[in-house]
PDB file of N, CA and C in Angstrom:
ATOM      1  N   UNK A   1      12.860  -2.997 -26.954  1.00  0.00           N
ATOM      2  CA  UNK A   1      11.713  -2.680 -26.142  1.00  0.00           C
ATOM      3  C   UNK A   1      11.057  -1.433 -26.730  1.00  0.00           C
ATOM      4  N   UNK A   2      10.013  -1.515 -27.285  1.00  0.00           N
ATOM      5  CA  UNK A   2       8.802  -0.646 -27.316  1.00  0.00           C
ATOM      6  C   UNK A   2       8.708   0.895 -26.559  1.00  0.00           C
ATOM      7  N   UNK A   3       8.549   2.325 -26.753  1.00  0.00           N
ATOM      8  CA  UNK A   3       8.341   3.091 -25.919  1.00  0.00           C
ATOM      9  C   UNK A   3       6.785   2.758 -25.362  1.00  0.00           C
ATOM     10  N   UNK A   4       5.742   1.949 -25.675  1.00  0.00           N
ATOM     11  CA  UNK A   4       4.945   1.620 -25.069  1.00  0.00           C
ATOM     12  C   UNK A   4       5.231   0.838 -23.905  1.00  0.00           C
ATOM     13  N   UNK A   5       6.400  -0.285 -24.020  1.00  0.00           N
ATOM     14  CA  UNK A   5       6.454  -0.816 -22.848  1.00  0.00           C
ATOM     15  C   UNK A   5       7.217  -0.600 -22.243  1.00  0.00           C
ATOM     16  N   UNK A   6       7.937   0.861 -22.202  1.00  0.00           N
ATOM     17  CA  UNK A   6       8.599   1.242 -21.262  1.00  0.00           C
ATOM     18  C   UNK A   6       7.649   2.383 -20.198  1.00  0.00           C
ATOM     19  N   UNK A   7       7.018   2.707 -20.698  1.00  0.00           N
ATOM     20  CA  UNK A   7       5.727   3.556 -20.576  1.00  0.00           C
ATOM     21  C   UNK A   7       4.987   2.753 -19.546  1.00  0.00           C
ATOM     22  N   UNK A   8       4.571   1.559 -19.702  1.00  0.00           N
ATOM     23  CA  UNK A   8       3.891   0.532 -19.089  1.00  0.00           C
ATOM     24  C   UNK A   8       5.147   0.075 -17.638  1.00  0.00           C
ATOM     25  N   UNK A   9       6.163  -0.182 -18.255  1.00  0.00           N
ATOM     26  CA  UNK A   9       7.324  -0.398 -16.952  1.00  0.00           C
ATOM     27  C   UNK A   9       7.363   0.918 -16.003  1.00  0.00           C
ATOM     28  N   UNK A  10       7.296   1.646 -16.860  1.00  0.00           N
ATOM     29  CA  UNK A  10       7.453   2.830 -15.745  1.00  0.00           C
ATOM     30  C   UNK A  10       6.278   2.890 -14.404  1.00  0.00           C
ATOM     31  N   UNK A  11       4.919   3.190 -14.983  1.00  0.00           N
ATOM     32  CA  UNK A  11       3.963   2.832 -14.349  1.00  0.00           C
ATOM     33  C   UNK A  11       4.105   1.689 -13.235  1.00  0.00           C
ATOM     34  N   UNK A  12       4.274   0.907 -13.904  1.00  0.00           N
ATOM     35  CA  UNK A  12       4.760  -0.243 -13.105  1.00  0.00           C
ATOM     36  C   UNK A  12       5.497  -0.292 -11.555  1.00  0.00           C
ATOM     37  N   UNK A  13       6.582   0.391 -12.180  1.00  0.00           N
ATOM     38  CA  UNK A  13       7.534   0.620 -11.047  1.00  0.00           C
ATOM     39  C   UNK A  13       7.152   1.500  -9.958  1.00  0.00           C
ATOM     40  N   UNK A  14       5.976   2.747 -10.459  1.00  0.00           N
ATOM     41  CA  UNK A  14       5.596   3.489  -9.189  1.00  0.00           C
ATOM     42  C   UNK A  14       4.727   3.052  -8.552  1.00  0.00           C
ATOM     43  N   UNK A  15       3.860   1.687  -8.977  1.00  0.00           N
ATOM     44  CA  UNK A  15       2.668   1.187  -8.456  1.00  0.00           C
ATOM     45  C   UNK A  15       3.654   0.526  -7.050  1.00  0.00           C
ATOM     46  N   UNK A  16       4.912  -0.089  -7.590  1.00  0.00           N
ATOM     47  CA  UNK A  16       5.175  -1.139  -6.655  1.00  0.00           C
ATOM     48  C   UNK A  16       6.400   0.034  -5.685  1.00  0.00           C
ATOM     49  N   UNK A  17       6.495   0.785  -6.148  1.00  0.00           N
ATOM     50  CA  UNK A  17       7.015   1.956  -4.996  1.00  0.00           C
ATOM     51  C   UNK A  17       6.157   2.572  -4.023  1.00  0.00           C
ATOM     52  N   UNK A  18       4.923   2.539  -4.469  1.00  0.00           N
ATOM     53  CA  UNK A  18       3.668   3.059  -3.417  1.00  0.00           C
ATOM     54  C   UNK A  18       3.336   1.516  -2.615  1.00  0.00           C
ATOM     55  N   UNK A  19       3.697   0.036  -3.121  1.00  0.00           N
ATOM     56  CA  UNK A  19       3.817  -0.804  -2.000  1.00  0.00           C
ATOM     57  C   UNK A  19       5.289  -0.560  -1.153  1.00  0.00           C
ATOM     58  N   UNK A  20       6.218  -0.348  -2.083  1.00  0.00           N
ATOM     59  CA  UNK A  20       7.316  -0.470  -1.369  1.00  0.00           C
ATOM     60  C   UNK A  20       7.520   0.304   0.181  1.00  0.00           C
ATOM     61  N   UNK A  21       6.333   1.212   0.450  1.00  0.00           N
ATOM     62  CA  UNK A  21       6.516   2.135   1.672  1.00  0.00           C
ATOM     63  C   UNK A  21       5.920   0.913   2.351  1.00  0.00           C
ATOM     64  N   UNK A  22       7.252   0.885   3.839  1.00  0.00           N
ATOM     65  CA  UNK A  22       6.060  -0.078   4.721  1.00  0.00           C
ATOM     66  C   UNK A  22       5.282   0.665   5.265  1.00  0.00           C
ATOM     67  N   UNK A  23       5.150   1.489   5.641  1.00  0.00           N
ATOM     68  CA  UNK A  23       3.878   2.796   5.910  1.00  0.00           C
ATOM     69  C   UNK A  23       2.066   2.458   5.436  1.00  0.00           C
ATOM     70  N   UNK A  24       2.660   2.470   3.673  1.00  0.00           N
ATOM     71  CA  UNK A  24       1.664   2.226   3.267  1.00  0.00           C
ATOM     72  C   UNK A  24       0.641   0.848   2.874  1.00  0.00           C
ATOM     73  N   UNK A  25       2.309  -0.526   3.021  1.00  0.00           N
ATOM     74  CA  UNK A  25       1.995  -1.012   3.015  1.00  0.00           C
ATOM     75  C   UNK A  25       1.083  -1.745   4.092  1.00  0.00           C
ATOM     76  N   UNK A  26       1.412  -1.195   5.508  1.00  0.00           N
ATOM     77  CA  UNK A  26       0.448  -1.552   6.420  1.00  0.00           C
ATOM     78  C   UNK A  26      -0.605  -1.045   6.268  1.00  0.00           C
ATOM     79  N   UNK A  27      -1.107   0.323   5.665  1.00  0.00           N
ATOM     80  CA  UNK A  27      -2.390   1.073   5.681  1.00  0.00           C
ATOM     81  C   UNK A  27      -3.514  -0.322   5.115  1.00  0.00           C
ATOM     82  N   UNK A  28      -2.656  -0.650   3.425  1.00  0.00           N
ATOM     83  CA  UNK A  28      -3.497  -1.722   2.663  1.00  0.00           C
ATOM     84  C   UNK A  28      -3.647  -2.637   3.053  1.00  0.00           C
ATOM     85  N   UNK A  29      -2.893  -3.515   4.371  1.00  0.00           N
ATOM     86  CA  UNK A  29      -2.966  -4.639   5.008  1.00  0.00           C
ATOM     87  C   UNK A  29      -4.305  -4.393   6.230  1.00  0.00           C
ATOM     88  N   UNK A  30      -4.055  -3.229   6.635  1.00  0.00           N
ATOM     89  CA  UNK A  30      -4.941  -2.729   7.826  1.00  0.00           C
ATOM     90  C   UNK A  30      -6.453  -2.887   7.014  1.00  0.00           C
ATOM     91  N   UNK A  31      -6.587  -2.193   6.156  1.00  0.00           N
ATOM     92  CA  UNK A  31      -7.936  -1.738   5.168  1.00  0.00           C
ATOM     93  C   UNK A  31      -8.386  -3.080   4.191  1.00  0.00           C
ATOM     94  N   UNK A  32      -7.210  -4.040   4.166  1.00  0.00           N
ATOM     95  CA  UNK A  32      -7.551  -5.258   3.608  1.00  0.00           C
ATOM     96  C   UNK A  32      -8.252  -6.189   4.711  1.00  0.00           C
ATOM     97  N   UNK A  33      -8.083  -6.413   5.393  1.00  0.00           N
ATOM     98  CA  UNK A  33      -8.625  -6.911   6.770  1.00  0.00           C
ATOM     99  C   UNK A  33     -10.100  -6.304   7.311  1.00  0.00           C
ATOM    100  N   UNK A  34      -9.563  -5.055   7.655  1.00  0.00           N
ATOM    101  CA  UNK A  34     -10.674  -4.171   8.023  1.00  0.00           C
ATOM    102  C   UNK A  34     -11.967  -3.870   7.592  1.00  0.00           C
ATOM    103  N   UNK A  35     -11.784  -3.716   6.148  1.00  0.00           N
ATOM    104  CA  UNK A  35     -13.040  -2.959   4.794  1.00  0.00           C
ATOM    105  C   UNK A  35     -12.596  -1.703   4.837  1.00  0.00           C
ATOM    106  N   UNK A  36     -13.553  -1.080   6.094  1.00  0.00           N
ATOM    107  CA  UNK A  36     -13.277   0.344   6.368  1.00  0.00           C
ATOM    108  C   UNK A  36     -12.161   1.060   7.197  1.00  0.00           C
ATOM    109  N   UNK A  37     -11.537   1.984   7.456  1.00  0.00           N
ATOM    110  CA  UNK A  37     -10.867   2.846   8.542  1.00  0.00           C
ATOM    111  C   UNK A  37     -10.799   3.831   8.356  1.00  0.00           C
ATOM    112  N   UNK A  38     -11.127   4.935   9.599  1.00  0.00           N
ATOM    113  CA  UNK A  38     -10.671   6.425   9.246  1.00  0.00           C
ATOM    114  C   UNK A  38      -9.038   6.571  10.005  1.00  0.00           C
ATOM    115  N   UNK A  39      -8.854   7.528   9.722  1.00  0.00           N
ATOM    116  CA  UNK A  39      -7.197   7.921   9.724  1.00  0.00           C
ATOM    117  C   UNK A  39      -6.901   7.556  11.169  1.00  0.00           C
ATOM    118  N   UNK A  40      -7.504   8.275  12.185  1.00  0.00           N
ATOM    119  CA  UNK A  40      -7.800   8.005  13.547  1.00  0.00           C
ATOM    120  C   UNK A  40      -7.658   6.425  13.679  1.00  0.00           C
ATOM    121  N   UNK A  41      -8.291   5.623  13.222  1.00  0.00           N
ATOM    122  CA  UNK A  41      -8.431   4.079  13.295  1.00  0.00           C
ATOM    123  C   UNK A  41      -6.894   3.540  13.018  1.00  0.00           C
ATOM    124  N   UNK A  42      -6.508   3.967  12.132  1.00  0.00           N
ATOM    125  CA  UNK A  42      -5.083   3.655  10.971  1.00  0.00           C
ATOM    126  C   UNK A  42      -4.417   4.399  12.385  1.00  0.00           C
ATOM    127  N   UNK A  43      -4.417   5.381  12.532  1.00  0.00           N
ATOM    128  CA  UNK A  43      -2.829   5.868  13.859  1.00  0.00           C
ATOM    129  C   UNK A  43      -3.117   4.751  14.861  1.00  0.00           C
ATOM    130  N   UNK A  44      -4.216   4.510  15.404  1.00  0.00           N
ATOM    131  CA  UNK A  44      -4.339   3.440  16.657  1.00  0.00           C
ATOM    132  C   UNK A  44      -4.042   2.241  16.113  1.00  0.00           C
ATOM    133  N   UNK A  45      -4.530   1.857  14.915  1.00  0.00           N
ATOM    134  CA  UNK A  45      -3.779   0.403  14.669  1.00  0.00           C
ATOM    135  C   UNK A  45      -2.437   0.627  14.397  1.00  0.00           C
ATOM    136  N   UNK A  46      -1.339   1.354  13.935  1.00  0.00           N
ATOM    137  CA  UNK A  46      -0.670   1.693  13.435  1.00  0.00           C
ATOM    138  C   UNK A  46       0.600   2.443  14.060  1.00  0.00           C
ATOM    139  N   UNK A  47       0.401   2.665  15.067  1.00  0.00           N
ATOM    140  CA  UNK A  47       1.163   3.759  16.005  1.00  0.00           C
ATOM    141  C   UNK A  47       1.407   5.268  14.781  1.00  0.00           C
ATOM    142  N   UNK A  48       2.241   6.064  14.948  1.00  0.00           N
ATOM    143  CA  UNK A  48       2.912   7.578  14.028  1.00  0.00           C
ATOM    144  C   UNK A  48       2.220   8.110  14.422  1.00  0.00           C
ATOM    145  N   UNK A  49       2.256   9.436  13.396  1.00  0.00           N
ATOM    146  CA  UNK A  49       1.234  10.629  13.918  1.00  0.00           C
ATOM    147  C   UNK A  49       0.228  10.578  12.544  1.00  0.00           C
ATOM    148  N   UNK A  50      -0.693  11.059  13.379  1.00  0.00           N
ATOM    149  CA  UNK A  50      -1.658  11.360  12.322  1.00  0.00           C
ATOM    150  C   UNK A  50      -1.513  12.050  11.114  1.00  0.00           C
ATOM    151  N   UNK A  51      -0.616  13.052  10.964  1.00  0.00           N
ATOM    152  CA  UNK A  51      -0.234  13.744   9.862  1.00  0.00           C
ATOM    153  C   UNK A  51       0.564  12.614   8.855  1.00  0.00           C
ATOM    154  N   UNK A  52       1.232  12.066   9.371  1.00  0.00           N
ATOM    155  CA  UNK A  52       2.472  10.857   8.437  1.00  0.00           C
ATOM    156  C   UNK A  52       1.180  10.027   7.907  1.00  0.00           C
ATOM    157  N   UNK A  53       0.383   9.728   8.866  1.00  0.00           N
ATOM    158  CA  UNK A  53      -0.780   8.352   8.106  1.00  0.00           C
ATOM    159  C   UNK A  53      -1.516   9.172   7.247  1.00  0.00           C
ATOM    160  N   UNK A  54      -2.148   9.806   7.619  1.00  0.00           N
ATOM    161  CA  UNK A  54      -3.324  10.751   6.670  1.00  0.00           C
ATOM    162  C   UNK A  54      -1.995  11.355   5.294  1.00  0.00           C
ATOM    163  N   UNK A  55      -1.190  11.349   5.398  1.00  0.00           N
ATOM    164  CA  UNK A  55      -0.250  12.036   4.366  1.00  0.00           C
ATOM    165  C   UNK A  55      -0.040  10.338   3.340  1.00  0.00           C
ATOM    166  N   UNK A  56       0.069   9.018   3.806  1.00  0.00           N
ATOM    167  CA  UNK A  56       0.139   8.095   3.313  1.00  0.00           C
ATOM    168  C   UNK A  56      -1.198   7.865   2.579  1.00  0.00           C
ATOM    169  N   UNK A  57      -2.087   7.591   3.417  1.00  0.00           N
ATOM    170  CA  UNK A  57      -3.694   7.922   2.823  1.00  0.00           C
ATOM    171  C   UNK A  57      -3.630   8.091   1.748  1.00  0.00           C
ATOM    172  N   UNK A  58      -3.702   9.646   1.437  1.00  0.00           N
ATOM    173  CA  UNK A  58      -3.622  10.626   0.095  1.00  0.00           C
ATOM    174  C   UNK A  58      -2.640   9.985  -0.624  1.00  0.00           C
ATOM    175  N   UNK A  59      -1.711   9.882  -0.721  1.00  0.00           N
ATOM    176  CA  UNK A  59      -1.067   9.357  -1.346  1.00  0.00           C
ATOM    177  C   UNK A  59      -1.473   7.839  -2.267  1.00  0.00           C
ATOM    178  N   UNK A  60      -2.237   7.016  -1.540  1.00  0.00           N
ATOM    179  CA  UNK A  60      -3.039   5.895  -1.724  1.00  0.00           C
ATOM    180  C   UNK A  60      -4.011   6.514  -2.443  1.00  0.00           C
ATOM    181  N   UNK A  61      -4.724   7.555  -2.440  1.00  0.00           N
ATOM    182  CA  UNK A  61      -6.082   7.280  -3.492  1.00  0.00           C
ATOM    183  C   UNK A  61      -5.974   8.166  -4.012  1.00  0.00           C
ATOM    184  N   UNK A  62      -4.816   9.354  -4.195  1.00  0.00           N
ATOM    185  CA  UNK A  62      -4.294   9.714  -4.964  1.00  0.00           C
ATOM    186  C   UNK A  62      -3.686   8.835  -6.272  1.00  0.00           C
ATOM    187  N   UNK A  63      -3.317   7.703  -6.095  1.00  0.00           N
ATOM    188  CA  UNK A  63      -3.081   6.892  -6.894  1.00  0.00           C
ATOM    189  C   UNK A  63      -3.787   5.691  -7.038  1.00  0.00           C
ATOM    190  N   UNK A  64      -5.254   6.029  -6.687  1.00  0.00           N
ATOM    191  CA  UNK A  64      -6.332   5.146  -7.511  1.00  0.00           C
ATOM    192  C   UNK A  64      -6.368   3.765  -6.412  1.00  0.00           C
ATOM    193  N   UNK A  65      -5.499   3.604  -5.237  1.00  0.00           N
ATOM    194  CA  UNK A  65      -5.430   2.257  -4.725  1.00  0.00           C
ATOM    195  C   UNK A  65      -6.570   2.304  -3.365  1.00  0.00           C
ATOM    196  N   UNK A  66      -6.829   3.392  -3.111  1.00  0.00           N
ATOM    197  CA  UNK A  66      -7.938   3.662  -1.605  1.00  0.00           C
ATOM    198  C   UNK A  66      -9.224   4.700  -2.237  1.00  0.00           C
ATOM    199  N   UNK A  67     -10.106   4.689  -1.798  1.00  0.00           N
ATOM    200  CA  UNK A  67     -11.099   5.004  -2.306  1.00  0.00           C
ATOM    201  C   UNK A  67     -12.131   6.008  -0.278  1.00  0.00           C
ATOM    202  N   UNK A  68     -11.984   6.763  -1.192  1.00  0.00           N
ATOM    203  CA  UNK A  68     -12.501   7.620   0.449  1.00  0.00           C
ATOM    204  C   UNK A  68     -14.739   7.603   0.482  1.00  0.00           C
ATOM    205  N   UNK A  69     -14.915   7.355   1.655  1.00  0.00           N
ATOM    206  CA  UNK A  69     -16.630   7.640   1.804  1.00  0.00           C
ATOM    207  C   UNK A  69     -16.774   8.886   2.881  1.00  0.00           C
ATOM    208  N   UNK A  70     -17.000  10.042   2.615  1.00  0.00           N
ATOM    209  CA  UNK A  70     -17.012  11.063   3.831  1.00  0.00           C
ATOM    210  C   UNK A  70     -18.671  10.575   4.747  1.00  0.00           C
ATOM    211  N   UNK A  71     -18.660  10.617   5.596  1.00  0.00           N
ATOM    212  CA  UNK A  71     -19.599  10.201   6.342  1.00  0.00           C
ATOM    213  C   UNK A  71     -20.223  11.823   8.045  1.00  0.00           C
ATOM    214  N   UNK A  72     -21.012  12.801   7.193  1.00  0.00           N
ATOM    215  CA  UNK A  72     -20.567  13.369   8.246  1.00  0.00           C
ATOM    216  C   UNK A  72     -19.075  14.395   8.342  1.00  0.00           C
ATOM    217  N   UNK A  73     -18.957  14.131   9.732  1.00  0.00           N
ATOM    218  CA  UNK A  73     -17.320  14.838   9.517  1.00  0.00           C
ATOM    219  C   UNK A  73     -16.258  14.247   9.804  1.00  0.00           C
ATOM    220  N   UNK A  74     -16.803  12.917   8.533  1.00  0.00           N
ATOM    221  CA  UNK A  74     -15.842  11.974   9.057  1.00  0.00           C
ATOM    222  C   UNK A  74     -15.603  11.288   7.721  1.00  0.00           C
ATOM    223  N   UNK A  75     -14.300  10.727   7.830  1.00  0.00           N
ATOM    224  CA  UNK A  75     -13.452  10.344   6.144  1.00  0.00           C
ATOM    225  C   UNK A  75     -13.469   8.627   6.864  1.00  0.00           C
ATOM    226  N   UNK A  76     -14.183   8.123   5.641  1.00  0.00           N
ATOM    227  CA  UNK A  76     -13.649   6.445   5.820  1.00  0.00           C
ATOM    228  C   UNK A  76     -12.692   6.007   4.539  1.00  0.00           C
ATOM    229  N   UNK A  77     -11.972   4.949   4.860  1.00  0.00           N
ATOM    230  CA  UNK A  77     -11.041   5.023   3.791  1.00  0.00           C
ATOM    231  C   UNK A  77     -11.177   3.331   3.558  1.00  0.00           C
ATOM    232  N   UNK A  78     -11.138   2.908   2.614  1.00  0.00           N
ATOM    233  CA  UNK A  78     -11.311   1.526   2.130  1.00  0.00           C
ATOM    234  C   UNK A  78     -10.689   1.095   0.491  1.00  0.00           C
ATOM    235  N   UNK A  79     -10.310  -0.248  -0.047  1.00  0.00           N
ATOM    236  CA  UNK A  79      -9.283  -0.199  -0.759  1.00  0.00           C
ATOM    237  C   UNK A  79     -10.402  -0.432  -1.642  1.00  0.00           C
ATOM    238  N   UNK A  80      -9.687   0.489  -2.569  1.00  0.00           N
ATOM    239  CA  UNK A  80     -10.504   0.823  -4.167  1.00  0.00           C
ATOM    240  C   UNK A  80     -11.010  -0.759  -4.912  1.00  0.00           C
ATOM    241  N   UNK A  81     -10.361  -1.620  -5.188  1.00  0.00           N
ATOM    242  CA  UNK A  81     -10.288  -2.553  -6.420  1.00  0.00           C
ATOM    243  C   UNK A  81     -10.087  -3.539  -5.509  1.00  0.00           C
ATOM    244  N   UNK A  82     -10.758  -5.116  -6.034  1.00  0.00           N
ATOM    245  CA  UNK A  82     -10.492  -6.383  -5.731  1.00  0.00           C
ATOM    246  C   UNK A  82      -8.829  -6.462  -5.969  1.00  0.00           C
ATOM    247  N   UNK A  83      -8.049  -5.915  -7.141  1.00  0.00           N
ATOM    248  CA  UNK A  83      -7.197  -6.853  -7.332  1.00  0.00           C
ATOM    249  C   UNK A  83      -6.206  -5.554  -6.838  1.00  0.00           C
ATOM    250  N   UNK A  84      -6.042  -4.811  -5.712  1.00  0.00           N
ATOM    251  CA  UNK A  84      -5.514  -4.919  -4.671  1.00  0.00           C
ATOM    252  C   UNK A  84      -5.193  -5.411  -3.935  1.00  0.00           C
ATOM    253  N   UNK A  85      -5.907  -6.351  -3.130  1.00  0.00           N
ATOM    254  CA  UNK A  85      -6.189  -7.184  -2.092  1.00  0.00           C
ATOM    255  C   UNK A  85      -5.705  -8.608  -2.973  1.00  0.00           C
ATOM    256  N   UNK A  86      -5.584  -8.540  -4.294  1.00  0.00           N
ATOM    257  CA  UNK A  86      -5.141  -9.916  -5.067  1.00  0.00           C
ATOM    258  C   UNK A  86      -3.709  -9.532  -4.993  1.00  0.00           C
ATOM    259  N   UNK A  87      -3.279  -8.612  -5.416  1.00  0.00           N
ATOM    260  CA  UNK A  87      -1.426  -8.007  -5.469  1.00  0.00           C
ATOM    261  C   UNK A  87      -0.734  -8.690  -3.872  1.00  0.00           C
ATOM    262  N   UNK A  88      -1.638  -7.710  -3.043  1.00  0.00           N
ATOM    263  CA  UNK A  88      -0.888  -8.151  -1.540  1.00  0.00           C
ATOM    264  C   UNK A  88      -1.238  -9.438  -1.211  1.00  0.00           C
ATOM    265  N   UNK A  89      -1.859 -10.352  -1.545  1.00  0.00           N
ATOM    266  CA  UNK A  89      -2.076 -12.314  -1.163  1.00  0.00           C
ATOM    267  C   UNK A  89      -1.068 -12.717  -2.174  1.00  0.00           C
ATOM    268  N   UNK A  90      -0.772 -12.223  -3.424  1.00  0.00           N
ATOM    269  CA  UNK A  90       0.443 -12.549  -4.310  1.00  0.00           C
ATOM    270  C   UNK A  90       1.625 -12.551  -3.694  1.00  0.00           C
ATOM    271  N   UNK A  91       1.677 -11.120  -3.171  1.00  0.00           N
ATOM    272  CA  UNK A  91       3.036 -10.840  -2.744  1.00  0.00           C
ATOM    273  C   UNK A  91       3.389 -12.062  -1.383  1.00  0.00           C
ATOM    274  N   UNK A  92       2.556 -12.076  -0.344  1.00  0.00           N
ATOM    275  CA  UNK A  92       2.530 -12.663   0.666  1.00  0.00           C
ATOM    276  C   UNK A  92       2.630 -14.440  -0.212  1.00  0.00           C
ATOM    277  N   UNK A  93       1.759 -14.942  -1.146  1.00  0.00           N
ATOM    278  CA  UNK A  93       2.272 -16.614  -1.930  1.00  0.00           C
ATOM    279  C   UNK A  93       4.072 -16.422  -2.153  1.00  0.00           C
ATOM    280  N   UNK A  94       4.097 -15.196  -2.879  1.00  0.00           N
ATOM    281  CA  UNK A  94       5.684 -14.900  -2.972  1.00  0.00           C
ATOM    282  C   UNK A  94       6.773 -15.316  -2.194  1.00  0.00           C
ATOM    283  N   UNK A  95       5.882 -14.215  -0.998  1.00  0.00           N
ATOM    284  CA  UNK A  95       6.952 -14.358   0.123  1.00  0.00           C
ATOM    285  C   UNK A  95       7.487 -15.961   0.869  1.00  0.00           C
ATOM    286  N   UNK A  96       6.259 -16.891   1.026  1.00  0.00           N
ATOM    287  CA  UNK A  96       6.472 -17.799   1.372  1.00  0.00           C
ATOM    288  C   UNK A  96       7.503 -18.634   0.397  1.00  0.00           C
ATOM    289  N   UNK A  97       7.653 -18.952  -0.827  1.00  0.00           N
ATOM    290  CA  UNK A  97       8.495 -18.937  -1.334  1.00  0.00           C
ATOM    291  C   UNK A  97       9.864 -18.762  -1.372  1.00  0.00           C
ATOM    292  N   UNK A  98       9.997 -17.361  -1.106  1.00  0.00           N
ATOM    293  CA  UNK A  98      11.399 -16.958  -1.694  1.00  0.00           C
ATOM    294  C   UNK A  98      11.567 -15.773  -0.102  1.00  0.00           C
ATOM    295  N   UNK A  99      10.790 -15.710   0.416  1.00  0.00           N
ATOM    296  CA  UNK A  99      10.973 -14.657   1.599  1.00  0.00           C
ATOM    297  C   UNK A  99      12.342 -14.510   2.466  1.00  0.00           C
ATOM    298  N   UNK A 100      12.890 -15.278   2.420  1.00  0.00           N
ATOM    299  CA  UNK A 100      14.018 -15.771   3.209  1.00  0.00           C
ATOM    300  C   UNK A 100      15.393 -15.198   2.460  1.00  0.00           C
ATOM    301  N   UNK A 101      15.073 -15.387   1.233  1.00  0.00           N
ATOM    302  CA  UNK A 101      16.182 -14.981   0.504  1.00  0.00           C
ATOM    303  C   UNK A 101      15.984 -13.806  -0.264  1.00  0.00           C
ATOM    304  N   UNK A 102      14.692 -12.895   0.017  1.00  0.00           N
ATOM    305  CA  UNK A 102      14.418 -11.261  -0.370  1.00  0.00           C
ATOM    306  C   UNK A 102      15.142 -10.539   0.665  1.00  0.00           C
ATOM    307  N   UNK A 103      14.581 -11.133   2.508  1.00  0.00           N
ATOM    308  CA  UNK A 103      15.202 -11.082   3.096  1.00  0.00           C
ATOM    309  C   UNK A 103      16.821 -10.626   3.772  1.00  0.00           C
ATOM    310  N   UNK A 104      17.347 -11.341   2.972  1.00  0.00           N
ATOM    311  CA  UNK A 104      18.987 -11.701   2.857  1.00  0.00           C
ATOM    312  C   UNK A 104      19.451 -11.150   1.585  1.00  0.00           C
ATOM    313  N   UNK A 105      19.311 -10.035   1.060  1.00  0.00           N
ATOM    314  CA  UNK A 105      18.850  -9.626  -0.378  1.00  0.00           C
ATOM    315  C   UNK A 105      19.988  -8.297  -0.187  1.00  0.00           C
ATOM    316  N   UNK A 106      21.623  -8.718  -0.183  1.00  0.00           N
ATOM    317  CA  UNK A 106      22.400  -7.274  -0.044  1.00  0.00           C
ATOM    318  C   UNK A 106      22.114  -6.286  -0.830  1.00  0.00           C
ATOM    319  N   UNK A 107      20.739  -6.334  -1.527  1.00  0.00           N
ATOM    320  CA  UNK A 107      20.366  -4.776  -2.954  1.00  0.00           C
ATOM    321  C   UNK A 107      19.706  -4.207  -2.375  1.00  0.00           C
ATOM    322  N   UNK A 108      18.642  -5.185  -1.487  1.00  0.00           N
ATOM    323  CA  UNK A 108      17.933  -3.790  -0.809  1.00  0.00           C
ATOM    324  C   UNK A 108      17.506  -3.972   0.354  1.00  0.00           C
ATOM    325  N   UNK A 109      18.261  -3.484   1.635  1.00  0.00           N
ATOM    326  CA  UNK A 109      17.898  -3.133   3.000  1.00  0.00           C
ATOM    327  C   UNK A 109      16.826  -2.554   3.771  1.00  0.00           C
ATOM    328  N   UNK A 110      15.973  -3.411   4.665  1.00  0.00           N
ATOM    329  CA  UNK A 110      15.041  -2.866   5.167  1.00  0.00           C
ATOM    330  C   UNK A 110      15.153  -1.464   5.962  1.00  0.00           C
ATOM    331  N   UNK A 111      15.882  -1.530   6.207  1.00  0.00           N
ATOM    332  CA  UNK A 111      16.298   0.254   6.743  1.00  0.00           C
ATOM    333  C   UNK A 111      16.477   1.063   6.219  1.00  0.00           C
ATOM    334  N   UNK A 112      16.903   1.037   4.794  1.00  0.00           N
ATOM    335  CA  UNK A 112      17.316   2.018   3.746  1.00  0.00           C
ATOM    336  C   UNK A 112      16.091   2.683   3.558  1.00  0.00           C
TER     337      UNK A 112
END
């Protein structure tokens, strides 16, 4: 293996660690649905506190996946790229698939 394509794996692996939060992954499900939401919107759909969501947020377009419109004194948040919204309908074709047995998956625990 290439230090280019370990370089590329690496990347890789933090893209699908910033899905791996279910946190965040609801933000992109919420904002995939939605278009728009401000943080406020995301705690009410979402239950937590506002600090944990708005801290997920940043984290999201900190890494290029949410894209912010200030409006006023007000932050809208909406998902950067089409093939965002293509990753999570992948994952979800996936799931139907094999969901059952990710599921049942003694490596990695939904609670962990």
């Amino acid at each position: 293996m290439s230090v280019e394509t370990r370089v590329d794996v690496q990347v890789a692996a933090k893209l699908f660690r910033g899905f791996g939060d279910p946190t965040r992954l609801a933000i992109l499900e919420e904002l995939a649905a939605a278009g728009e939401l401000r943080v406020k919107d995301l705690v009410e759909r979402l239950g937590g506190s506002q600090s944990n969501i708005s801290g997920h947020v940043g984290c999201l377009k900190d890494c290029g996946l949410v894209n912010d419109r200030p409006e006023g004194r007000q932050v809208f948040y909406r998902i950067s790229a089409p093939e965002v919204v293509a990753a999570l309908r992948s994952a979800e074709a996936l799931l139907a698939v094999s969901g059952q047995r990710i599921e049942l998956c003694p490596n990695y625990r939904l609670d962990a």
